[in-house]
N, C-alpha and C. Protein backbone atom coordinates (compact mmCIF):
# COMPACT_ATOMS: atom_id res chain seq x y z
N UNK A 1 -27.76 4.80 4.65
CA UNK A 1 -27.48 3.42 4.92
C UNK A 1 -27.65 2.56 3.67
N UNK A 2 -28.71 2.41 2.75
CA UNK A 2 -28.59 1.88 2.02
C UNK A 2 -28.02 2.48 1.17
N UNK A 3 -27.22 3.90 0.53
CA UNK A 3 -26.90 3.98 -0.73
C UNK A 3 -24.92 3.15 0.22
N UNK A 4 -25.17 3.04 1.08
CA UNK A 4 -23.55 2.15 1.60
C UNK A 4 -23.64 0.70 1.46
N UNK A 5 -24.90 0.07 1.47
CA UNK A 5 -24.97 -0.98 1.20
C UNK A 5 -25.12 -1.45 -0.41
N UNK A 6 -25.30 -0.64 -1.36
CA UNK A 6 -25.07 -0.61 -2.62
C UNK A 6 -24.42 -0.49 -2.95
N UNK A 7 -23.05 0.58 -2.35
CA UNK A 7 -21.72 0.84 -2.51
C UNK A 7 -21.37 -0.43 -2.52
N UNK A 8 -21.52 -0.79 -1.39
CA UNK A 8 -20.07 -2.13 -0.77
C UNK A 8 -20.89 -3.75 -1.86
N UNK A 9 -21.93 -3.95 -2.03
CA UNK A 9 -21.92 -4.31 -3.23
C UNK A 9 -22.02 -4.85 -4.53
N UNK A 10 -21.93 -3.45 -4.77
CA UNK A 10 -21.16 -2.68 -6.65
C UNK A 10 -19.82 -3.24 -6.61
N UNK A 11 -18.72 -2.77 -5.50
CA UNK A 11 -17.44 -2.71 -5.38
C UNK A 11 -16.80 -4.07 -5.07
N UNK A 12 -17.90 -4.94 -4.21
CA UNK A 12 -17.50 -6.50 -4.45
C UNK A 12 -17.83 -7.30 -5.65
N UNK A 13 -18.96 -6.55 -6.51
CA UNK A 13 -18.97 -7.16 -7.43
C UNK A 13 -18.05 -6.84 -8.61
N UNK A 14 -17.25 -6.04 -8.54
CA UNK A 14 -16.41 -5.21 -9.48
C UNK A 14 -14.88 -5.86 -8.84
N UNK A 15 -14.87 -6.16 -7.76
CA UNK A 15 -14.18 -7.31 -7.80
C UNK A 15 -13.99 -8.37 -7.88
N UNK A 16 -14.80 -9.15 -7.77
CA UNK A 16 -15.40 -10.38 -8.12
C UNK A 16 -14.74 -10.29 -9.59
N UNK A 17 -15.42 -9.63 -10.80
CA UNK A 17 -15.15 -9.62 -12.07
C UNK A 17 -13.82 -9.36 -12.23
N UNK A 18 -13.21 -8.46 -11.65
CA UNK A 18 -11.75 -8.04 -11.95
C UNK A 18 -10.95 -9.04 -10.98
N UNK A 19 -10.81 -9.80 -10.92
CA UNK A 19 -9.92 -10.38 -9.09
C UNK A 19 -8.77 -11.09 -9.82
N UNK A 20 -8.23 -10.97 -11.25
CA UNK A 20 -6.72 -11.25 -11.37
C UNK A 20 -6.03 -9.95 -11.86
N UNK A 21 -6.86 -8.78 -12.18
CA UNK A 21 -5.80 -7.65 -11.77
C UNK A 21 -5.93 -6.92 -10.21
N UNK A 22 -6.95 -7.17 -9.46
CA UNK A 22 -6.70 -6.95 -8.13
C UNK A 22 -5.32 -7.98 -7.29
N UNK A 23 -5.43 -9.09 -7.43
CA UNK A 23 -4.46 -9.70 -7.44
C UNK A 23 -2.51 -9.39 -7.96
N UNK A 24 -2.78 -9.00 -9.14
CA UNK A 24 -1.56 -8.30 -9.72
C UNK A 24 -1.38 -7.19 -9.09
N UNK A 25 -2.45 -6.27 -8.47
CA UNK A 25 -2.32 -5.20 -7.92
C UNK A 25 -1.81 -5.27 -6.56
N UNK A 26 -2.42 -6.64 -5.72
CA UNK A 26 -1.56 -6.64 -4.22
C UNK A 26 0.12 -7.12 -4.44
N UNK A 27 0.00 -7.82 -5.52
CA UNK A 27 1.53 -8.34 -5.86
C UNK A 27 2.37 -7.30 -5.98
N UNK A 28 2.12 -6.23 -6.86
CA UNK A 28 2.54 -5.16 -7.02
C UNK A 28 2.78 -4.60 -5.76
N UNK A 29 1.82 -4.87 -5.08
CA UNK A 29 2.85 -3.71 -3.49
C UNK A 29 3.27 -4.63 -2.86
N UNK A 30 3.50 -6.11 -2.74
CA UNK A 30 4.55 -6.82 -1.48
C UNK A 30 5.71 -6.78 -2.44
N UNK A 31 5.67 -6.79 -3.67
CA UNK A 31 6.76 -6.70 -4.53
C UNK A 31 7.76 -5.24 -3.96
N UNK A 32 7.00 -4.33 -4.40
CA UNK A 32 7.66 -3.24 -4.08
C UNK A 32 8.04 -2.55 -2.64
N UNK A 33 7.40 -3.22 -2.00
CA UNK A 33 7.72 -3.57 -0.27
C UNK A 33 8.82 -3.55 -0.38
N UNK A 34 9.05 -5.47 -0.83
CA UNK A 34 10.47 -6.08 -0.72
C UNK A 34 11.59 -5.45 -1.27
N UNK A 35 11.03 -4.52 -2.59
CA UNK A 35 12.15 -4.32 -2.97
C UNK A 35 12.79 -2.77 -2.23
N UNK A 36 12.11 -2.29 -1.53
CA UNK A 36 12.30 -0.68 -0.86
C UNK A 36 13.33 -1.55 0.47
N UNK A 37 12.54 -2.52 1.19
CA UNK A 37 13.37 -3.10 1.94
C UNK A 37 14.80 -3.74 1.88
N UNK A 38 14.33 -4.37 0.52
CA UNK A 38 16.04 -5.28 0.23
C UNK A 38 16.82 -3.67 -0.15
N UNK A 39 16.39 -2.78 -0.45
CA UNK A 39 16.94 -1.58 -1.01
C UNK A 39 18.01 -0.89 0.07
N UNK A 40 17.05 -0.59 1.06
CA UNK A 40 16.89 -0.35 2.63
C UNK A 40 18.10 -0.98 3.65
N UNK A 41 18.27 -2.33 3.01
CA UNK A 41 18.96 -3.28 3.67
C UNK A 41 20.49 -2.29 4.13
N UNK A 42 20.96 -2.26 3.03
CA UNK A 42 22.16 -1.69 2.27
C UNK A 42 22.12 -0.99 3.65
N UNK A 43 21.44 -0.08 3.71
CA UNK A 43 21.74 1.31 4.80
C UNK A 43 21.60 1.17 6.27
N UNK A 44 20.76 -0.10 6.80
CA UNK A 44 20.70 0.03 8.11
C UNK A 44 21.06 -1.73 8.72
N UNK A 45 22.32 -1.56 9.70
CA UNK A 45 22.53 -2.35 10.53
C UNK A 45 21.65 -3.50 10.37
N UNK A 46 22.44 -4.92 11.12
CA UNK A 46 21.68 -6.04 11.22
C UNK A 46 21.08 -5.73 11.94
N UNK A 47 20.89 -5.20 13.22
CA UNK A 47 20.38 -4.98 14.49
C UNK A 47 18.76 -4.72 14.71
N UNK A 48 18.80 -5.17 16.23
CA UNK A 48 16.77 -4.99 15.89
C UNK A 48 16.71 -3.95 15.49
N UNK A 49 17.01 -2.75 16.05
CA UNK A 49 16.63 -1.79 15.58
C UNK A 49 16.83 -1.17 14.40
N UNK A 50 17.88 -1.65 13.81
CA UNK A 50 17.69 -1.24 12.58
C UNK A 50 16.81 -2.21 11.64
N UNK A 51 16.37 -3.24 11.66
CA UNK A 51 15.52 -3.98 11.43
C UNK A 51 13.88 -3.15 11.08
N UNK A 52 13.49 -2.93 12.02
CA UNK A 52 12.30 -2.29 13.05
C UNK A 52 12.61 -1.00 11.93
N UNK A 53 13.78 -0.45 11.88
CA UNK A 53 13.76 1.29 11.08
C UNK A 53 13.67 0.81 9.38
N UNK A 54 13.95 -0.14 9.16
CA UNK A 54 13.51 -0.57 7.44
C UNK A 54 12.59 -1.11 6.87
N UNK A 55 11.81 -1.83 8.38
CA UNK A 55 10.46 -2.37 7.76
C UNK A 55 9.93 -1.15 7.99
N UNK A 56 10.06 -0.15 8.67
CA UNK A 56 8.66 1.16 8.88
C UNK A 56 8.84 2.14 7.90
N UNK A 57 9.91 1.97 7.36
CA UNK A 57 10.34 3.15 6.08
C UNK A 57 9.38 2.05 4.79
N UNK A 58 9.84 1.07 4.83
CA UNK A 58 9.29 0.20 3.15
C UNK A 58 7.66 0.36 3.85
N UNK A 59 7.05 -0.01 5.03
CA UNK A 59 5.91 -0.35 5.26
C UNK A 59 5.01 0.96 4.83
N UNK A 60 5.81 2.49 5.47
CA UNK A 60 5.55 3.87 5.20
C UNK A 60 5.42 4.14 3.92
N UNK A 61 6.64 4.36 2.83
CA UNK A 61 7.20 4.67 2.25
C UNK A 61 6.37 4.07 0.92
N UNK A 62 5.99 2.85 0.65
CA UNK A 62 4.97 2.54 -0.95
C UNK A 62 3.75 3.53 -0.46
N UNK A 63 2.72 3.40 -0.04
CA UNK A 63 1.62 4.12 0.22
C UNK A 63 1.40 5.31 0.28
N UNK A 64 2.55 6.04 0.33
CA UNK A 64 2.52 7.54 0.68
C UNK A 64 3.01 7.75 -0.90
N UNK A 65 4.15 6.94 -1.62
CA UNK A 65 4.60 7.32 -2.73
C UNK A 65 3.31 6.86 -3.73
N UNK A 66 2.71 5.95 -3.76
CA UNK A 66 0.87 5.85 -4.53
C UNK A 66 0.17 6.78 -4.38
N UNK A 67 0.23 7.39 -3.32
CA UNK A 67 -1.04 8.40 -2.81
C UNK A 67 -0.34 9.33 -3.15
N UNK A 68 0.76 10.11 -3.44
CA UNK A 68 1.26 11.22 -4.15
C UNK A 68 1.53 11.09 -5.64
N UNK A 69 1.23 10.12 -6.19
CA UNK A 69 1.03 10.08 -8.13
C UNK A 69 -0.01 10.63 -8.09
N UNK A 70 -1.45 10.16 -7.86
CA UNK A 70 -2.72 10.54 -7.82
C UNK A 70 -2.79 12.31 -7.40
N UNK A 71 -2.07 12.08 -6.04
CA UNK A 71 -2.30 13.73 -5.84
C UNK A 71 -1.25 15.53 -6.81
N UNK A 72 -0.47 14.37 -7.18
CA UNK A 72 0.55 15.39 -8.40
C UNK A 72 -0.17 15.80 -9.42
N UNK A 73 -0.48 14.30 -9.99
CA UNK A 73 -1.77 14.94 -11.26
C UNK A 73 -2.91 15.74 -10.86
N UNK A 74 -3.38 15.08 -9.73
CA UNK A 74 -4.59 16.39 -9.43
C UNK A 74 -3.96 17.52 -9.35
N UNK A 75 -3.09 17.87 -8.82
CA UNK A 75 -2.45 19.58 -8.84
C UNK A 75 -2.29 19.77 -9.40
N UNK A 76 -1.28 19.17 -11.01
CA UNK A 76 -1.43 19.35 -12.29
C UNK A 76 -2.56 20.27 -12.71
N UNK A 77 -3.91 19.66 -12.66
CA UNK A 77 -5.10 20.03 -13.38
C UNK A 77 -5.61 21.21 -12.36
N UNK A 78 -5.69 20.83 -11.31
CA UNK A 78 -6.90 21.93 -10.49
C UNK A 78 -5.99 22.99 -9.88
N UNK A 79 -4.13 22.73 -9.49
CA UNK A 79 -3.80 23.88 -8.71
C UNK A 79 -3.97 23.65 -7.15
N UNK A 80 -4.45 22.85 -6.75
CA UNK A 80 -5.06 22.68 -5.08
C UNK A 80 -4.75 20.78 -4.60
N UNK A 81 -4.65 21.07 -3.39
CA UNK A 81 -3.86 19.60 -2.76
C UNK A 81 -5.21 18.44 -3.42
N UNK A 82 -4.73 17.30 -3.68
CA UNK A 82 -5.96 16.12 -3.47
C UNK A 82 -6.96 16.19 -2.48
N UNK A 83 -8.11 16.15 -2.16
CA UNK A 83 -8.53 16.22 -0.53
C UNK A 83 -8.65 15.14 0.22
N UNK A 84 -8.46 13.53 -0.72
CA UNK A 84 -8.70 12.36 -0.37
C UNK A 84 -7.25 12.14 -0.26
N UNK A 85 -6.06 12.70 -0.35
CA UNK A 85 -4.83 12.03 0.02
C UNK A 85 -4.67 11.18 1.10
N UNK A 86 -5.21 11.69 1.96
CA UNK A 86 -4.76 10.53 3.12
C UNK A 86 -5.84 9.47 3.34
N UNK A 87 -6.70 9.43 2.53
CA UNK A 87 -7.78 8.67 2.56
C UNK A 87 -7.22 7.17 1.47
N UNK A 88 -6.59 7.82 0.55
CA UNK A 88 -5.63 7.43 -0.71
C UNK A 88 -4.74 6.19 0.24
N UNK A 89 -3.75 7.37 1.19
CA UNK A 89 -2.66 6.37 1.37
C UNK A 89 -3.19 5.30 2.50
N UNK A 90 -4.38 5.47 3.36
CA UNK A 90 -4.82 4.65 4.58
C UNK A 90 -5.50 3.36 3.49
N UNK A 91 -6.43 3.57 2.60
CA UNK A 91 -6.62 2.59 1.92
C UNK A 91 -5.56 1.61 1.10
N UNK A 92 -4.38 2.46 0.96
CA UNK A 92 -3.03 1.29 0.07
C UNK A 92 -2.64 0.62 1.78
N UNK A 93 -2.41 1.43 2.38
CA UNK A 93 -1.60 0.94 3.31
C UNK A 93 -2.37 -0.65 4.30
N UNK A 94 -3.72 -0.40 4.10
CA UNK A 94 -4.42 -1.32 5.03
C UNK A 94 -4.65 -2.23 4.18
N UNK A 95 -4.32 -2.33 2.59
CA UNK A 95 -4.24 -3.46 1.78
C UNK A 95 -2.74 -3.75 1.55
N UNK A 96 -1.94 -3.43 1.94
CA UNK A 96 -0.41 -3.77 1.76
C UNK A 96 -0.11 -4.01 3.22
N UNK A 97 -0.45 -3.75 4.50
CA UNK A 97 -0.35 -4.62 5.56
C UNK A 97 -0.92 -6.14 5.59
N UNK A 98 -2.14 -6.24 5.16
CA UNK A 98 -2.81 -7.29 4.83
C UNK A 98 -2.57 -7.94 4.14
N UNK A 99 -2.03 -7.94 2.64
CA UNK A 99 -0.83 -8.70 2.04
C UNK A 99 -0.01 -9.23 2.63
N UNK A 100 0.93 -8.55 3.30
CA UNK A 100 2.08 -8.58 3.88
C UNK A 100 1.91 -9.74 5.07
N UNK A 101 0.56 -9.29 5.91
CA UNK A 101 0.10 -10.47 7.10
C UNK A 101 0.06 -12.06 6.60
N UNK A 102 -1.04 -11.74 5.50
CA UNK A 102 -1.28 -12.96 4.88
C UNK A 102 0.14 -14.12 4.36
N UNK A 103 1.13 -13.40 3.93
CA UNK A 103 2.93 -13.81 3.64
C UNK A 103 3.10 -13.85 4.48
N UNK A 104 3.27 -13.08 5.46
CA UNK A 104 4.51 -13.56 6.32
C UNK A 104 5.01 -14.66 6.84
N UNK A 105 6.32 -14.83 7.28
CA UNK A 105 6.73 -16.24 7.76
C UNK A 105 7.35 -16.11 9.29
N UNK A 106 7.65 -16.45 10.26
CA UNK A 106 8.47 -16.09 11.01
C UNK A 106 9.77 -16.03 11.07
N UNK A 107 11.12 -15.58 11.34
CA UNK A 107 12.36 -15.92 11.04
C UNK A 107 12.42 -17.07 11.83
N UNK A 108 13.58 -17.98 11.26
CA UNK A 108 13.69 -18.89 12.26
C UNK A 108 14.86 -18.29 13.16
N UNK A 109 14.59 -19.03 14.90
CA UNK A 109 15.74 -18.05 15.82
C UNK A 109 16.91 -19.57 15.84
């Protein structure tokens, strides 16, 4: 219990100090959101559903592609999968939803 309460913080204070490249860093994924989506656009219908199938590919699709740089190089060196991969992509993904919440707008109907 306490070496978690030292964790959490170390890690706020390490943000605290760093918080305009953490910043550049959430920019970096609504950026690349938008752009998988506007990408995305191209291929799927106006329709809800195709709507619904391009936000879950861009929403999917950054986090899994972050969490496989990290895990390439590790195979690079050791030969064997990352073991934190999905630990990797649940942490991008629950900070690039949260971005994303914090933006959003509603369409107007």
């Amino acid at each position: 219990m306490l070496k978690h309460i030292i964790a959490l913080l170390v890690v706020s204070v390490v943000v605290v100090l760093f918080m305009p490249y953490a910043q550049q860093a959430i920019q970096l994924l609504i950026t690349s959101h938008d752009w998988i989506a506007q990408a995305l656009a191209d291929i799927f219908a106006g329709s809800k559903a195709g709507l619904i199938a391009k936000e879950l590919i861009a929403l999917l699709s950054v986090p899994l592609l972050a969490g496989l740089v990290p895990a390439i190089i590790y195979w690079l060196f050791r030969r064997h999968w990352l073991p934190c991969f999905m630990e990797i992509v649940w942490v991008i993904w629950l900070l690039q939803v949260g971005a994303l919440v914090i933006v959003y707008t509603a369409p107007i109907a």
